[in-house]
C-alpha atoms as a PDB file:
ATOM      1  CA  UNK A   1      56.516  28.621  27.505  1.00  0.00           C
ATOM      2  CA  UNK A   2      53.728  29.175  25.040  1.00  0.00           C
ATOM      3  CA  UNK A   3      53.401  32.718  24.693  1.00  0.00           C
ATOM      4  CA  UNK A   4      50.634  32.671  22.332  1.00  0.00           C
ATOM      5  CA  UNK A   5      48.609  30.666  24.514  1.00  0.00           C
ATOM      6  CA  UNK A   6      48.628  33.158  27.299  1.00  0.00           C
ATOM      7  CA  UNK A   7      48.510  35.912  25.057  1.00  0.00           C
ATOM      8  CA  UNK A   8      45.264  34.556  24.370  1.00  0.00           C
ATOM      9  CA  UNK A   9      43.803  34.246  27.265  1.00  0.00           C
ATOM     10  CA  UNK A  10      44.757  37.525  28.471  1.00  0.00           C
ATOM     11  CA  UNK A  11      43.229  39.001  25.465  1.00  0.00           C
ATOM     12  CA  UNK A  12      40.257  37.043  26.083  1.00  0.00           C
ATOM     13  CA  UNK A  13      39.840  37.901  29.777  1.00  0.00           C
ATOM     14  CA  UNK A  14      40.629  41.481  30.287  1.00  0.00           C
ATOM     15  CA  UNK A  15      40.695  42.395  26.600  1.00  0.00           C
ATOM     16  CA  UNK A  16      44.425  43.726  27.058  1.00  0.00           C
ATOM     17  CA  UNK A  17      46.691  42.450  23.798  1.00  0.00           C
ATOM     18  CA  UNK A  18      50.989  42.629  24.544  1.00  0.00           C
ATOM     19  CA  UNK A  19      53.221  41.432  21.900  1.00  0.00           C
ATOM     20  CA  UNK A  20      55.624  38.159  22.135  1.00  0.00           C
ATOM     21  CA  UNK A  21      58.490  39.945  22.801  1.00  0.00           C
ATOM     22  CA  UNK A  22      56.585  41.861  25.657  1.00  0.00           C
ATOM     23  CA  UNK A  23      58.637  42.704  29.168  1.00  0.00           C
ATOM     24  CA  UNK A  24      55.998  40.789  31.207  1.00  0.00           C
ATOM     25  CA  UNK A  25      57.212  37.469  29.732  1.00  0.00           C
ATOM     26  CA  UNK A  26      61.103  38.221  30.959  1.00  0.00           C
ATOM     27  CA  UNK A  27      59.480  38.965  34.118  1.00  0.00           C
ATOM     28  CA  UNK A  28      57.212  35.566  34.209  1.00  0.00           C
ATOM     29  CA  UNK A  29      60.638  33.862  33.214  1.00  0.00           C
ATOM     30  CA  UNK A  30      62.888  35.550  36.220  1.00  0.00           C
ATOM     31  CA  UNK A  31      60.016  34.663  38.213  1.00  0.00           C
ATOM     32  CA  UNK A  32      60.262  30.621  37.039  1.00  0.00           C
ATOM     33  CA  UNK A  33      63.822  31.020  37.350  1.00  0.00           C
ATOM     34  CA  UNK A  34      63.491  32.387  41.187  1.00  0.00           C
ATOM     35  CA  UNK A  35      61.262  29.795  41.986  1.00  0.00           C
ATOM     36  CA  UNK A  36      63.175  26.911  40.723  1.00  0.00           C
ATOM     37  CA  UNK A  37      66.477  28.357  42.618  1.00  0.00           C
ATOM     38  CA  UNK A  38      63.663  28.420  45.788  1.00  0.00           C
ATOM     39  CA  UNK A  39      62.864  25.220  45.034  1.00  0.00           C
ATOM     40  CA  UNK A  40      66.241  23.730  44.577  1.00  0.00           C
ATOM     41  CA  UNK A  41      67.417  25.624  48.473  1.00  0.00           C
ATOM     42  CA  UNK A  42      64.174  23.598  49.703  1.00  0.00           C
ATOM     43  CA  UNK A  43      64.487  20.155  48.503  1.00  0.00           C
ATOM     44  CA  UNK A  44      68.387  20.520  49.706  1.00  0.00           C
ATOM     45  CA  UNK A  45      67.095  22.208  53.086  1.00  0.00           C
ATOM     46  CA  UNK A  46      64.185  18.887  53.558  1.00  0.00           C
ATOM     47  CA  UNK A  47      67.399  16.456  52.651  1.00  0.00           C
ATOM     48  CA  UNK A  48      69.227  17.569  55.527  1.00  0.00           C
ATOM     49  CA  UNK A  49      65.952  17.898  58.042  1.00  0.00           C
ATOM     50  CA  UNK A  50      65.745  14.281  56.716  1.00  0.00           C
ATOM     51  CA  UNK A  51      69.189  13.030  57.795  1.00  0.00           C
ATOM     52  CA  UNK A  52      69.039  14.920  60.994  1.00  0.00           C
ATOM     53  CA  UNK A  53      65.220  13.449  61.992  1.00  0.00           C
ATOM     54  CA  UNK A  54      67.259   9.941  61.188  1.00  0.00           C
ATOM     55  CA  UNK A  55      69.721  10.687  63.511  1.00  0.00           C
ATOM     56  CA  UNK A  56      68.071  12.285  66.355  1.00  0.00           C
ATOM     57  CA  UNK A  57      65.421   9.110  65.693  1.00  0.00           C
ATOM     58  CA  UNK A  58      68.541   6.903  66.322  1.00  0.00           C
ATOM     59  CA  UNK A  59      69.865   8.800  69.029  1.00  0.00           C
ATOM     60  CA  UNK A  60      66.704   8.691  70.785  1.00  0.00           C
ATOM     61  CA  UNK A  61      66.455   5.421  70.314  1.00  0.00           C
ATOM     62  CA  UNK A  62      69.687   4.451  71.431  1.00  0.00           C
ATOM     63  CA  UNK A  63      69.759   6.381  74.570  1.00  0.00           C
ATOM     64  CA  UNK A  64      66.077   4.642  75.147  1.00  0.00           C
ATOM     65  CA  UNK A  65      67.867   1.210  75.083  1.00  0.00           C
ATOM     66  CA  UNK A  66      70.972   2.105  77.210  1.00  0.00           C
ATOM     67  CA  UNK A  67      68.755   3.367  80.068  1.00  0.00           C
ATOM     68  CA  UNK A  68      66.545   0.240  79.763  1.00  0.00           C
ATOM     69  CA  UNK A  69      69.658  -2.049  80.031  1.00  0.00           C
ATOM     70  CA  UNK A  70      70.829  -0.141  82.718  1.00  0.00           C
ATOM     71  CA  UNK A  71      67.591  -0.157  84.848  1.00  0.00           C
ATOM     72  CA  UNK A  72      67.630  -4.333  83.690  1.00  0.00           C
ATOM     73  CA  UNK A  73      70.986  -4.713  85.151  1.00  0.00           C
ATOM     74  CA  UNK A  74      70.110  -2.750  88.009  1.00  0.00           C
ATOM     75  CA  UNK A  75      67.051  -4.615  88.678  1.00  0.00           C
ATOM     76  CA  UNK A  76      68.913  -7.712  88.382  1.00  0.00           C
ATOM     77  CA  UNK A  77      72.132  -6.909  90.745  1.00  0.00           C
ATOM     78  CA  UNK A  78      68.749  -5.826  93.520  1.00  0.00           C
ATOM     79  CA  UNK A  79      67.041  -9.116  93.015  1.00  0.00           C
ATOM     80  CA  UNK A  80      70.537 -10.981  93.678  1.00  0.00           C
ATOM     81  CA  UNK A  81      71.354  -9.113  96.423  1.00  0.00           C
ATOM     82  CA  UNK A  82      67.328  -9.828  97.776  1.00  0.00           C
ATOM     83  CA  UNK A  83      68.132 -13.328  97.511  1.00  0.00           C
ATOM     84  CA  UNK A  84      71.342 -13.603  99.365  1.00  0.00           C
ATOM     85  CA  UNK A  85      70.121 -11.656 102.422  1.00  0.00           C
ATOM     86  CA  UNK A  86      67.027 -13.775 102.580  1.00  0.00           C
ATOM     87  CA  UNK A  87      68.461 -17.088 101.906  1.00  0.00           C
ATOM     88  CA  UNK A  88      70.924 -15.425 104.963  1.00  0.00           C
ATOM     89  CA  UNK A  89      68.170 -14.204 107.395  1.00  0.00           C
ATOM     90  CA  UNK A  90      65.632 -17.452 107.158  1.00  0.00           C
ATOM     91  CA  UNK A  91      67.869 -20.227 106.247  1.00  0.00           C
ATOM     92  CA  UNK A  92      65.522 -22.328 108.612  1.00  0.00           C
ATOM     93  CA  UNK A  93      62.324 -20.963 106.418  1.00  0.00           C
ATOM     94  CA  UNK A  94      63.086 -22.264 103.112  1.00  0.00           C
ATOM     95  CA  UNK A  95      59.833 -22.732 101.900  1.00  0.00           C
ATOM     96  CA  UNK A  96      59.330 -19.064 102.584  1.00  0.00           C
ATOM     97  CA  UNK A  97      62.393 -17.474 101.039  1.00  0.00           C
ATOM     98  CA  UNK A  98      61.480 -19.587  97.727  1.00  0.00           C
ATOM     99  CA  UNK A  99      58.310 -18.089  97.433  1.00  0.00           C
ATOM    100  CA  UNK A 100      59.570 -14.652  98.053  1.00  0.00           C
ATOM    101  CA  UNK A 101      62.106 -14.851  95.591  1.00  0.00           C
ATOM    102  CA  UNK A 102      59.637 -16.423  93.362  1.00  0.00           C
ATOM    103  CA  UNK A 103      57.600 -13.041  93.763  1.00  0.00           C
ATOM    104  CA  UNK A 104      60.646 -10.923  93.991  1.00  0.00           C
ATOM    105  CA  UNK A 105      61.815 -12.640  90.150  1.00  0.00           C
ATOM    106  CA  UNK A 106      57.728 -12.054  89.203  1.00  0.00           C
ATOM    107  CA  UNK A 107      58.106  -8.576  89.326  1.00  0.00           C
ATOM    108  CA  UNK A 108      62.140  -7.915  88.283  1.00  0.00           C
ATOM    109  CA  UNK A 109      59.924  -9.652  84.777  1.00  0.00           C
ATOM    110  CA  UNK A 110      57.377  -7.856  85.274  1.00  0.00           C
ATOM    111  CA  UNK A 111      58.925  -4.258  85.470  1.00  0.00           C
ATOM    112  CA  UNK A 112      61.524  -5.359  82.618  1.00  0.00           C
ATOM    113  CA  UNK A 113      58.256  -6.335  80.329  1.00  0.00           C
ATOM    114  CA  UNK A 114      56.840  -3.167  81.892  1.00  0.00           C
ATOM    115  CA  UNK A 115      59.864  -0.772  80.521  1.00  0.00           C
ATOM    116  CA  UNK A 116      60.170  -2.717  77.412  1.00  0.00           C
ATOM    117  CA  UNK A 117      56.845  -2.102  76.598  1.00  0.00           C
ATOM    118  CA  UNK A 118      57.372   1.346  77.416  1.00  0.00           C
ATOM    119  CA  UNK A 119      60.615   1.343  74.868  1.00  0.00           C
ATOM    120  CA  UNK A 120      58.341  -0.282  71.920  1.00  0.00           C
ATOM    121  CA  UNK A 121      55.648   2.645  72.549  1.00  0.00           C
ATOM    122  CA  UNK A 122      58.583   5.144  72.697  1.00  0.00           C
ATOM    123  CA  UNK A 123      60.075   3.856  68.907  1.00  0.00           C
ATOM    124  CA  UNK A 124      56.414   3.802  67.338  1.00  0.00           C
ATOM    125  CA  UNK A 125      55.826   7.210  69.023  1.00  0.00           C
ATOM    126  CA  UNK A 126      59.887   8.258  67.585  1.00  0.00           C
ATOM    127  CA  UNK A 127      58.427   6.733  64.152  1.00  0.00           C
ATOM    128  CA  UNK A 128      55.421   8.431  63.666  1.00  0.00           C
ATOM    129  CA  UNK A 129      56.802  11.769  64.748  1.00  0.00           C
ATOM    130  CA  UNK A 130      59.046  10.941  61.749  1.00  0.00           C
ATOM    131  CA  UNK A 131      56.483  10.341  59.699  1.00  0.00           C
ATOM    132  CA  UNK A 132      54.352  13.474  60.417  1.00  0.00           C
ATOM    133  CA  UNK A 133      57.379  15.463  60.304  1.00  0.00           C
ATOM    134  CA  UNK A 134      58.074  14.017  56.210  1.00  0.00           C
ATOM    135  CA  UNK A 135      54.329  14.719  55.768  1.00  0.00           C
ATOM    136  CA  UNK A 136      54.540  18.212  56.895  1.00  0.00           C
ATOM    137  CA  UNK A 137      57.270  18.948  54.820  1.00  0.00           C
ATOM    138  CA  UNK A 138      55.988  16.843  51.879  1.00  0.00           C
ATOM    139  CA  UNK A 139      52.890  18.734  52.101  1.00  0.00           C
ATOM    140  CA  UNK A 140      54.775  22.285  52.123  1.00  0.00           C
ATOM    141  CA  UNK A 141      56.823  21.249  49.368  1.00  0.00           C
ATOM    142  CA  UNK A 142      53.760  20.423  47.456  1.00  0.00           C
ATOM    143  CA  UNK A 143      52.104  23.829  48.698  1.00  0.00           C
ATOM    144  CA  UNK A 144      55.574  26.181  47.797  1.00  0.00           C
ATOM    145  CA  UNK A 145      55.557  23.674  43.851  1.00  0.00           C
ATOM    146  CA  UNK A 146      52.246  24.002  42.852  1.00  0.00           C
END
């Protein structure tokens, strides 16, 4: 710390001169010293918010998939059952069971594409969150530092 420097400029703006070895400089110091310690509790405090945003990210994530597999399986074990009591019921109307199955199949696809879709929009939505979250904290970090 250049002491001279701010004695300077203290002299220059309110005309007020203090010596080197002046009490206000121990208490600028404990103050610099108090900050850092606040800064060092912060930077460990953002670390952890970091790893636990990672995992709740992944958890999310995770759970998001399991559910969509599920609902796939489900969807699929319904469409096989479809098909066995049609094939069953109109045996004589085969044209007409294939095209039922056909649209039966069209929207299993359809609802799978649907939920994956929805799965996609739930990780970029997941992501960003992230990301605003580390620019929040970033950006107080920044704010406590400067």
């Amino acid at each position: 710390m250049d002491r001279r420097k701010y004695i300077a400029e203290l002299v220059e703006k309110t005309g007020i001169r203090i010596d080197e070895d002046d009490p206000a400089f121990v208490l600028v110091l404990l103050n610099r010293l108090i900050l850092q310690d606040q800064k060092t509790e912060l930077e460990a405090l953002v670390g952890q918010l970091v790893k636990v945003g990672g995992a709740v990210r992944g958890e999310v994530i995770k759970q998001v998939e399991e559910q969509c597999n599920a609902t796939l399986r489900q969807l699929q074990v319904e469409a096989a059952t479809l098909k066995t009591d049609l094939q069953r019921e109109h045996a004589g109307y085969r044209e007409a069971t294939k095209e039922a199955l056909r649209q039966e199949i069209g929207g299993t696809i359809a609802s799978a594409a649907s939920t994956i879709q929805d799965v996609r929009r739930l990780i970029w939505t997941v992501g960003i969150t992230g990301g605003v979250v580390g620019g929040v904290i970033v950006a107080l970090i920044a704010y406590l530092l400067r």
